[in-house]
N, C-alpha and C. Protein backbone atom coordinates (compact mmCIF):
# COMPACT_ATOMS: atom_id res chain seq x y z
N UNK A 1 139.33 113.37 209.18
CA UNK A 1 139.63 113.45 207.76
C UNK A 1 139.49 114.90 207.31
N UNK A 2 140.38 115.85 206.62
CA UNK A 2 139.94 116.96 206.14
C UNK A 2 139.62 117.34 205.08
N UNK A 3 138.84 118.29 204.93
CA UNK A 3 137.94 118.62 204.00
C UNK A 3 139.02 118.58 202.65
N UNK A 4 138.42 118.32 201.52
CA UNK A 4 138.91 118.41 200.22
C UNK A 4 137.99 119.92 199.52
N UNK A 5 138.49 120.10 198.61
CA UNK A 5 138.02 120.96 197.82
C UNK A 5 136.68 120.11 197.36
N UNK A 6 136.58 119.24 196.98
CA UNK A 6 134.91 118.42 197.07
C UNK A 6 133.98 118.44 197.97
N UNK A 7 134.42 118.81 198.65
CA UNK A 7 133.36 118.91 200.05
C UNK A 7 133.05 120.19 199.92
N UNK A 8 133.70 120.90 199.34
CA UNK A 8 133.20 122.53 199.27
C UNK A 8 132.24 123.31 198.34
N UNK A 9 131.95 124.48 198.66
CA UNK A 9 130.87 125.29 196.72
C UNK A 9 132.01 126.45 196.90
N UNK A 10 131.84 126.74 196.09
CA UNK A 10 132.38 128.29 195.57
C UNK A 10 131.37 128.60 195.81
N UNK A 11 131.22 129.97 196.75
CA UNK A 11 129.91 131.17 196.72
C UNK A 11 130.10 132.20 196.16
N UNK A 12 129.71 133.02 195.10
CA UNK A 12 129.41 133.97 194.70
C UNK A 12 128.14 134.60 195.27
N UNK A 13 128.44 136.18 195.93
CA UNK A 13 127.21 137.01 195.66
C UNK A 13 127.70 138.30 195.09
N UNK A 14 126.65 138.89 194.37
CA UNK A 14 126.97 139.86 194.05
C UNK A 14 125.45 140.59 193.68
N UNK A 15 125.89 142.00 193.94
CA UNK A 15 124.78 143.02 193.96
C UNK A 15 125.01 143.84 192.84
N UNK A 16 124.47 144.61 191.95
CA UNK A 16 124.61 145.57 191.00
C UNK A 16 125.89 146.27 190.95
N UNK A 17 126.12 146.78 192.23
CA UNK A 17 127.57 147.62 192.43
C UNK A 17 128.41 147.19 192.41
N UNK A 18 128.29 145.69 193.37
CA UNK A 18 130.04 145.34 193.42
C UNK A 18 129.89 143.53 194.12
N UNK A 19 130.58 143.28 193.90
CA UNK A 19 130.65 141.41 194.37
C UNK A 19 130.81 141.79 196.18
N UNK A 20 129.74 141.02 197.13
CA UNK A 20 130.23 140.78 198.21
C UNK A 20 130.67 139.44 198.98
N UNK A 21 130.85 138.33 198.04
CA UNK A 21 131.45 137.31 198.45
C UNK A 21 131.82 136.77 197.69
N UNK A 22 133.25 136.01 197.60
CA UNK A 22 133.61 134.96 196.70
C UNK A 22 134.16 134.23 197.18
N UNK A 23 133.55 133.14 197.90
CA UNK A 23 134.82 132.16 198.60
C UNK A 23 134.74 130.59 199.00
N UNK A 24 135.00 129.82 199.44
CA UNK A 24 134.73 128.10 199.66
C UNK A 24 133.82 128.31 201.21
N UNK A 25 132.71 127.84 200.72
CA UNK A 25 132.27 127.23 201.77
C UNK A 25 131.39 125.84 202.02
N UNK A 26 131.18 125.64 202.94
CA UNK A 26 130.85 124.29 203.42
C UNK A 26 128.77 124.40 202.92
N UNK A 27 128.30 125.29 203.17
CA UNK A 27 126.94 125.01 202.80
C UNK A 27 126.17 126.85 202.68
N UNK A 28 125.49 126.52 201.92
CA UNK A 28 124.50 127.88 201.80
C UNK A 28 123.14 127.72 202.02
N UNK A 29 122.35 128.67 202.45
CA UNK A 29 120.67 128.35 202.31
C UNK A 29 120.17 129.85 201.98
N UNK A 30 119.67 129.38 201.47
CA UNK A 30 119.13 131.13 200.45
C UNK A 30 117.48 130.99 200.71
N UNK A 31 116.96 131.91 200.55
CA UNK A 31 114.91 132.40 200.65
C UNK A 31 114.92 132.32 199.45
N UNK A 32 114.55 130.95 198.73
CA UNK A 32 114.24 131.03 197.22
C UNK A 32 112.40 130.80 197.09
N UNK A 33 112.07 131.12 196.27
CA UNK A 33 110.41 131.74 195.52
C UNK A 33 109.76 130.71 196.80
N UNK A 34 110.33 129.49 196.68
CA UNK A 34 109.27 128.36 196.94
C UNK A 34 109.34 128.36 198.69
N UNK A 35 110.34 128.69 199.14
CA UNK A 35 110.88 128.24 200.79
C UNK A 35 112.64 128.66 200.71
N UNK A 36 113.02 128.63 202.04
CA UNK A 36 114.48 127.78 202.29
C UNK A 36 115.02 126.92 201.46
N UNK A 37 116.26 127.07 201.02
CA UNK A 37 117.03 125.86 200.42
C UNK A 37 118.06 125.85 200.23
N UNK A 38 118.53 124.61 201.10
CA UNK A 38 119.73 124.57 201.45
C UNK A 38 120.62 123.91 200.51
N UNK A 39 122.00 124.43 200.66
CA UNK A 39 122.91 123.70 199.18
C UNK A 39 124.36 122.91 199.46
N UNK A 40 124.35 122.15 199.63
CA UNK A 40 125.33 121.18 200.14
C UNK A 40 126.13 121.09 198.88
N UNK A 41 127.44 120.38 198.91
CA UNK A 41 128.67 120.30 197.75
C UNK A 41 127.68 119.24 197.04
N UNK A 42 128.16 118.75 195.78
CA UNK A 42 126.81 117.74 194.89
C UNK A 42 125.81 117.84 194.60
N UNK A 43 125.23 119.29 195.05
CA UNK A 43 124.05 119.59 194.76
C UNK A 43 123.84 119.35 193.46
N UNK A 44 122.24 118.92 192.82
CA UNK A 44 122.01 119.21 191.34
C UNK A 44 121.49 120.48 191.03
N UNK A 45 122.44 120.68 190.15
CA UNK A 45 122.25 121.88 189.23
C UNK A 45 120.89 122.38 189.31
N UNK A 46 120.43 123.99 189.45
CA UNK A 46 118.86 124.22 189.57
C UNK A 46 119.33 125.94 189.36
N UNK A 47 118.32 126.50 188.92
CA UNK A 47 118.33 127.58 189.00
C UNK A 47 116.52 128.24 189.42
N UNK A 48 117.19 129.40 190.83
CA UNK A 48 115.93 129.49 191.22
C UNK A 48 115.45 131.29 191.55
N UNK A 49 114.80 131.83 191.56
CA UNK A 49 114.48 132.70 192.32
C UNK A 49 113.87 133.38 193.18
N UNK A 50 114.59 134.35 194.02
CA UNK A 50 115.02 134.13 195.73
C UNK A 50 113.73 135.33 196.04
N UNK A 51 113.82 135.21 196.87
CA UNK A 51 112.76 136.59 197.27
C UNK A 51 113.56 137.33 198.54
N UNK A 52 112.85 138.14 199.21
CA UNK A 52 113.45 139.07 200.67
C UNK A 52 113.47 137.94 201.69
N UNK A 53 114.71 137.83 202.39
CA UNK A 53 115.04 137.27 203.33
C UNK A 53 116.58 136.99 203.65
N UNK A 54 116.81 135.90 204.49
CA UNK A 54 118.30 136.17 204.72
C UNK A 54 119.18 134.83 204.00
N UNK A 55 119.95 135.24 203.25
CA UNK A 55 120.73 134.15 203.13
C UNK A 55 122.17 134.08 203.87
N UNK A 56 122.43 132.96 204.46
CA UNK A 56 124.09 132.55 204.94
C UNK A 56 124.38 131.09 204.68
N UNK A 57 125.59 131.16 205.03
CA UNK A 57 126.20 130.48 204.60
C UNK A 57 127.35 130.01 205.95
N UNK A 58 127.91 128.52 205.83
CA UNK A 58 129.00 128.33 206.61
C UNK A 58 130.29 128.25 206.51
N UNK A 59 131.16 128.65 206.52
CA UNK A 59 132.57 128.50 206.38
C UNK A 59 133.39 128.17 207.71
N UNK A 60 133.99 126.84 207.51
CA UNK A 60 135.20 126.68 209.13
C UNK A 60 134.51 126.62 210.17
N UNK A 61 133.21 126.29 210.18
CA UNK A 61 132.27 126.35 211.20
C UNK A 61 131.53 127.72 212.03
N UNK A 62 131.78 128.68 210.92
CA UNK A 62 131.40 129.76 211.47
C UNK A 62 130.27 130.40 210.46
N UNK A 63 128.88 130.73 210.94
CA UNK A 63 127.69 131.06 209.98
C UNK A 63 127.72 132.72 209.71
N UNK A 64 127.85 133.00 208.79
CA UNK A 64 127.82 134.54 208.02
C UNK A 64 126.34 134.75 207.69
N UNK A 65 125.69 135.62 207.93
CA UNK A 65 124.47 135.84 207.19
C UNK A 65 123.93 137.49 206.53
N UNK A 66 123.70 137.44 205.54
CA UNK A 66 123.12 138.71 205.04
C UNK A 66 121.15 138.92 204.85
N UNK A 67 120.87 139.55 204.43
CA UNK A 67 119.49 140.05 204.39
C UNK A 67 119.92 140.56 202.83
N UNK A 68 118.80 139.73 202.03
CA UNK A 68 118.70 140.06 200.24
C UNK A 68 117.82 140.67 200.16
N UNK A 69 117.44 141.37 198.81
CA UNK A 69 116.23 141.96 198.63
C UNK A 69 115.70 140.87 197.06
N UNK A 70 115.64 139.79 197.50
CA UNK A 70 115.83 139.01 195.88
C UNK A 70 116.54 138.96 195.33
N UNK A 71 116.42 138.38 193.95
CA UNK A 71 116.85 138.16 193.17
C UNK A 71 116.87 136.91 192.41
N UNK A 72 118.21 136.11 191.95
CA UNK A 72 118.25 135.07 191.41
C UNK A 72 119.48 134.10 191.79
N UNK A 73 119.84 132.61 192.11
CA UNK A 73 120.11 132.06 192.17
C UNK A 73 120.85 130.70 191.16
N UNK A 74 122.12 130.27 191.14
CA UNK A 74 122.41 129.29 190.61
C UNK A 74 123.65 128.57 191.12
N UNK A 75 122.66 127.51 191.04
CA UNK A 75 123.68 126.36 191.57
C UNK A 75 123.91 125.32 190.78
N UNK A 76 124.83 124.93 191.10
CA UNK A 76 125.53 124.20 190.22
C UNK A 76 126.58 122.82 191.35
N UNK A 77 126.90 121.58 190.91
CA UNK A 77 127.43 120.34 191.97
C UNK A 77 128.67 121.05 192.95
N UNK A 78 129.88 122.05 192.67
CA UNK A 78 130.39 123.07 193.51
C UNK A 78 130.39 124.55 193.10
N UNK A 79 129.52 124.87 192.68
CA UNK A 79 129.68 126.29 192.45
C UNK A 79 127.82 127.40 192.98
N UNK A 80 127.67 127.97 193.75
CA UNK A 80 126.76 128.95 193.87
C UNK A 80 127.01 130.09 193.92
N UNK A 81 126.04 130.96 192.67
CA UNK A 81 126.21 131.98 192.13
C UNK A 81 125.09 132.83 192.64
N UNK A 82 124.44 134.00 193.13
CA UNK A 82 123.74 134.26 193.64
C UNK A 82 123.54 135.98 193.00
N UNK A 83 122.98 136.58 192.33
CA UNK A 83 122.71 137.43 191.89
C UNK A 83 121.38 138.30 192.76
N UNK A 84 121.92 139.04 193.77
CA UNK A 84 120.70 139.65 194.56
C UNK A 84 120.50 141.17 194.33
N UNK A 85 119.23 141.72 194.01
CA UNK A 85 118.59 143.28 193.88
C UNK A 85 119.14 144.11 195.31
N UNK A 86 119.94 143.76 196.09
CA UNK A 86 120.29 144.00 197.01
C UNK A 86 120.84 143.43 198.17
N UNK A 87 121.79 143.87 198.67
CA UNK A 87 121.84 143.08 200.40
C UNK A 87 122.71 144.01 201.02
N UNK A 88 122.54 143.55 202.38
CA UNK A 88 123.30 144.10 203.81
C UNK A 88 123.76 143.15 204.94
N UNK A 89 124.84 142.68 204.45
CA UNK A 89 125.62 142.01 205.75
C UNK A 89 124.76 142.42 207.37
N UNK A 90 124.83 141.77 207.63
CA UNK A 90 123.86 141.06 209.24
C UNK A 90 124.59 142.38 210.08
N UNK A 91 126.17 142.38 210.24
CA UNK A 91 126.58 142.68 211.21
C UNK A 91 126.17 144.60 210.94
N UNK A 92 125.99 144.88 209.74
CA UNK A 92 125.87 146.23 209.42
C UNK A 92 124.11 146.86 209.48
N UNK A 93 123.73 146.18 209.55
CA UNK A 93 122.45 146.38 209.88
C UNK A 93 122.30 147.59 210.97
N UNK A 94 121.92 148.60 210.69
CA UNK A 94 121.04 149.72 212.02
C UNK A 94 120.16 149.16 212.22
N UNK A 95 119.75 148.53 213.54
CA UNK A 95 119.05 148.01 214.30
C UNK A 95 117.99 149.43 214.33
N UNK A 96 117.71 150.09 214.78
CA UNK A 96 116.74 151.28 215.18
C UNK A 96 116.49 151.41 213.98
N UNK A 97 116.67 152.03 212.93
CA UNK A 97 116.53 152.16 211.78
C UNK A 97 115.01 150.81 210.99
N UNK A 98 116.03 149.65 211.17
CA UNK A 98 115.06 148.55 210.61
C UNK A 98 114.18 148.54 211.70
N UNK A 99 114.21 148.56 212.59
CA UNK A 99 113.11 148.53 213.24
C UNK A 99 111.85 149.97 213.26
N UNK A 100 111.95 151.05 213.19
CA UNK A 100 111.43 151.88 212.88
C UNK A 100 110.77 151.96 211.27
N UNK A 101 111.46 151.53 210.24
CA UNK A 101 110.98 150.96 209.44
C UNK A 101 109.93 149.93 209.44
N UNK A 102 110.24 148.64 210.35
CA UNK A 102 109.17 147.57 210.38
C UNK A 102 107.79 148.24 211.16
N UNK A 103 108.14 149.02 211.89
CA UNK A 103 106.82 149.50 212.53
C UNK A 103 105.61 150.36 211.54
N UNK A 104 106.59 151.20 210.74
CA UNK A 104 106.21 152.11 210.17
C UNK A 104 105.31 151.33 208.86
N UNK A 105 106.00 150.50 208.36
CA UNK A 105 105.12 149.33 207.40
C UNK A 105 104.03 148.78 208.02
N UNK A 106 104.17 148.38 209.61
CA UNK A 106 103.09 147.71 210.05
C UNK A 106 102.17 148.12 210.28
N UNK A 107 102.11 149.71 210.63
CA UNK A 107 100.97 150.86 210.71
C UNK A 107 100.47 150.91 209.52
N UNK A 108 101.31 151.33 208.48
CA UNK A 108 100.36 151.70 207.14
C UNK A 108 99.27 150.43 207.00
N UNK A 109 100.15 149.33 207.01
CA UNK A 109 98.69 148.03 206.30
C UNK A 109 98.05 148.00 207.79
N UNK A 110 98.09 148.01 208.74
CA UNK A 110 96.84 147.95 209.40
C UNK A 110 95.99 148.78 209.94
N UNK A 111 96.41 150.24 209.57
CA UNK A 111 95.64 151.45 209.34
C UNK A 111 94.49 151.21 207.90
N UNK A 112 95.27 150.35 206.71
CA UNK A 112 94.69 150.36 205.61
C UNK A 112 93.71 151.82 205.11
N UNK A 113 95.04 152.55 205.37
CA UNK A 113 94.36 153.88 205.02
C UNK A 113 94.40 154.08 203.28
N UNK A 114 93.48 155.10 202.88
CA UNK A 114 93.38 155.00 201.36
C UNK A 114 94.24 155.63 200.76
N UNK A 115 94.69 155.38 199.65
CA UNK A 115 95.92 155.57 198.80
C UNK A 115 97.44 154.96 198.88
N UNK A 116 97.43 154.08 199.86
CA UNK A 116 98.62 153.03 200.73
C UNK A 116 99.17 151.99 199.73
N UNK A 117 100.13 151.92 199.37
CA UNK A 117 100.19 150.60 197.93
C UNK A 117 100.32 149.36 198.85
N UNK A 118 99.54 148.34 198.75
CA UNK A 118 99.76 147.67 199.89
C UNK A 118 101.21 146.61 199.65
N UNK A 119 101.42 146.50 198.10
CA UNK A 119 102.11 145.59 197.60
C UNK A 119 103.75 146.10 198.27
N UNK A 120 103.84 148.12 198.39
CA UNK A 120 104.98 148.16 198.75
C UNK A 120 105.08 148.74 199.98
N UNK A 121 104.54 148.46 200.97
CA UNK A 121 104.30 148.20 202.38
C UNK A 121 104.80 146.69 202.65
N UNK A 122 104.41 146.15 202.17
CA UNK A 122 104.05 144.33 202.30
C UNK A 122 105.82 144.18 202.18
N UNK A 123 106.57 144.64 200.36
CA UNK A 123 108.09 144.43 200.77
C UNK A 123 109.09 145.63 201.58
N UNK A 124 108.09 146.38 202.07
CA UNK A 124 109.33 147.51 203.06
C UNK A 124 109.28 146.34 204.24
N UNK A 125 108.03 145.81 204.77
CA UNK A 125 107.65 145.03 205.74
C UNK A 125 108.67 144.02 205.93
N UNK A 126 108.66 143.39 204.79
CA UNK A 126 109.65 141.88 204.65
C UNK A 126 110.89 142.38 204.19
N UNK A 127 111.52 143.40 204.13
CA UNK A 127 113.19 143.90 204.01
C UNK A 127 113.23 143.97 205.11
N UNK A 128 112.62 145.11 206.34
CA UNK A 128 113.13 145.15 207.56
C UNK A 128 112.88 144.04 208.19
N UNK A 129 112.20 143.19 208.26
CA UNK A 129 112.44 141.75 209.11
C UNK A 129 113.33 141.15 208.69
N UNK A 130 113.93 140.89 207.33
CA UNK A 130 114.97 139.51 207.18
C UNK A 130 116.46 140.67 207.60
N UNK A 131 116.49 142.15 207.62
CA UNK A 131 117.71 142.82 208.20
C UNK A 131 117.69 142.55 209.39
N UNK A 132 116.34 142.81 210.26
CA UNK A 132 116.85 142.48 211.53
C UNK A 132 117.09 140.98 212.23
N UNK A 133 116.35 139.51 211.50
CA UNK A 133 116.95 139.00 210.97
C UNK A 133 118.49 138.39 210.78
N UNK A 134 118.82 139.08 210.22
CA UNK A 134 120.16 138.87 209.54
C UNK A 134 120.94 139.24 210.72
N UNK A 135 120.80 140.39 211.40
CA UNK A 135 121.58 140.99 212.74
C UNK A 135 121.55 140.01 213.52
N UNK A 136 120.57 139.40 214.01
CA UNK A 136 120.55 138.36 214.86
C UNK A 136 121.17 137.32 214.90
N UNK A 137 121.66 136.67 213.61
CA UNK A 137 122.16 135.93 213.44
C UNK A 137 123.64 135.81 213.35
N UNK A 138 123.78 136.98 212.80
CA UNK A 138 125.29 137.44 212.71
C UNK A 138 125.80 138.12 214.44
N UNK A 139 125.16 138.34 215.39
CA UNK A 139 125.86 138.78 216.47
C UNK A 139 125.79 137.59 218.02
């Protein structure tokens, strides 16, 4: 049987600069405040917000995933709208980069040397994991 436009969401994301998705897909799961959550067509309406991690999505049987830096979320029975402080498609990710980053976070908090903000260690920490992350998933 093939899919109807009911079986589908509209995904919206978009970042400050510019929209990076608008299109039908079969399911999304976003890093919202509480956990994972996944959004099937019929979903009830909720509005939530997301924290650092990766959200994707499926289309045609094929999984896309990005790395957010937060933000906010809304869903609606076919429509998800996704308003994120940032993101980077999986496949664009510098691997060396995020990873040199994750190290570099992981030294500061467990050096716990004085004057260190730990709060922004803690999200450099959790950006470079859901990018590299996101790479993984996407390759």
């Amino acid at each position: 049987m093939a899919a109807t436009m009911a079986d589908k969401l509209t995904l919206e994301v978009a970042v400050p600069e510019r929209q990076l998705v608008n299109e039908e897909v079969d399911e999304v799961q976003a890093p919202a405040a509480t956990g994972y959550l996944g959004v099937l067509p019929h979903h009830a309406p909720l509005m939530t917000q997301l924290q650092v991690g990766v959200l994707s999505f499926r289309v045609a049987g094929k999984t896309r995933a990005m790395a957010i830096d937060g933000g906010v979320m809304e869903v609606l029975p076919d429509h998800v709208r996704v308003l994120a402080d940032g993101a980077q498609w999986g496949e664009e990710v510098n691997v060396e980069q995020a990873k040199k980053a994750k190290d570099e976070a992981t030294k500061r908090l467990r050096d716990r040397a004085e004057g260190v903000d730990f709060d922004r260690e803690r999200a450099a920490l959790a950006q470079a994991q859901a990018r590299l992350e996101a790479h993984a998933r996407a390759t």
